[in-house]
Protein backbone atom coordinates (compact mmCIF):
# COMPACT_ATOMS: atom_id res chain seq x y z
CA UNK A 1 -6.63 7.43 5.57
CA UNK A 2 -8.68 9.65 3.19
CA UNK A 3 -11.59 7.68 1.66
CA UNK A 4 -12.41 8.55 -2.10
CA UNK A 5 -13.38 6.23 -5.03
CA UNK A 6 -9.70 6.78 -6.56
CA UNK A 7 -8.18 3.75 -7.56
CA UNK A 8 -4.98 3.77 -6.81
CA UNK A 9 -3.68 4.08 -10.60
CA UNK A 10 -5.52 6.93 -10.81
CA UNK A 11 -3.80 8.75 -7.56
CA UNK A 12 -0.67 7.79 -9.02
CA UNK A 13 -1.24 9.45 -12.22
CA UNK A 14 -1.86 12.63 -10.49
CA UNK A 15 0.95 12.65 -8.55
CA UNK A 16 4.11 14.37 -8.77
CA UNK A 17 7.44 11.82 -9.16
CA UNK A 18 8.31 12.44 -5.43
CA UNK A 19 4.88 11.29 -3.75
CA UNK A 20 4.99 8.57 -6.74
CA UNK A 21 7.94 7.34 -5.37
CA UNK A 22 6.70 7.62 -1.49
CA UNK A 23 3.20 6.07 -2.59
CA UNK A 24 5.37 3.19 -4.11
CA UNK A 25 7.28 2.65 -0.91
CA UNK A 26 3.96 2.98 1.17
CA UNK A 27 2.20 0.58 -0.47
CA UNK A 28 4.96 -2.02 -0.89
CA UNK A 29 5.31 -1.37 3.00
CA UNK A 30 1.81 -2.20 3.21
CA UNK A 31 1.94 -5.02 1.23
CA UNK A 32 4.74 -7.04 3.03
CA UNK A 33 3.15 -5.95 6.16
CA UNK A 34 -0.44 -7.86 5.11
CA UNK A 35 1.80 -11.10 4.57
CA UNK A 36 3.73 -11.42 7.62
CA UNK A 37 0.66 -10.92 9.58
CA UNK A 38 -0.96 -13.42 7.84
CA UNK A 39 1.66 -15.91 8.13
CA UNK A 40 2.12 -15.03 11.40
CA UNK A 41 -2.00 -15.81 12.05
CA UNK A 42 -1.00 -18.86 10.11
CA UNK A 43 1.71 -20.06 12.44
CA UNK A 44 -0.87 -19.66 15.45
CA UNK A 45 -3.29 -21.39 14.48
């Protein structure tokens, strides 16, 4: 993962509307991801 002090608004603004629409699947990917684990770590415990 690159590190720079982007937000991510500001990636997706410069952006064309193909990696707009990958970044969108990425971090919805990302996203869902995050809350199974955690409800997963949930269940466990």
């Amino acid at each position: 993962m690159i590190q720079a002090n982007l937000s991510l608004k500001e990636i997706y603004d410069l952006l064309c509307s193909k990696c707009r629409a990958k970044l969108v699947k990425l971090v919805a990917g990302r996203v869902t991801e995050a809350q199974i684990r955690k409800e997963l770590e949930g269940k466990k415990k």
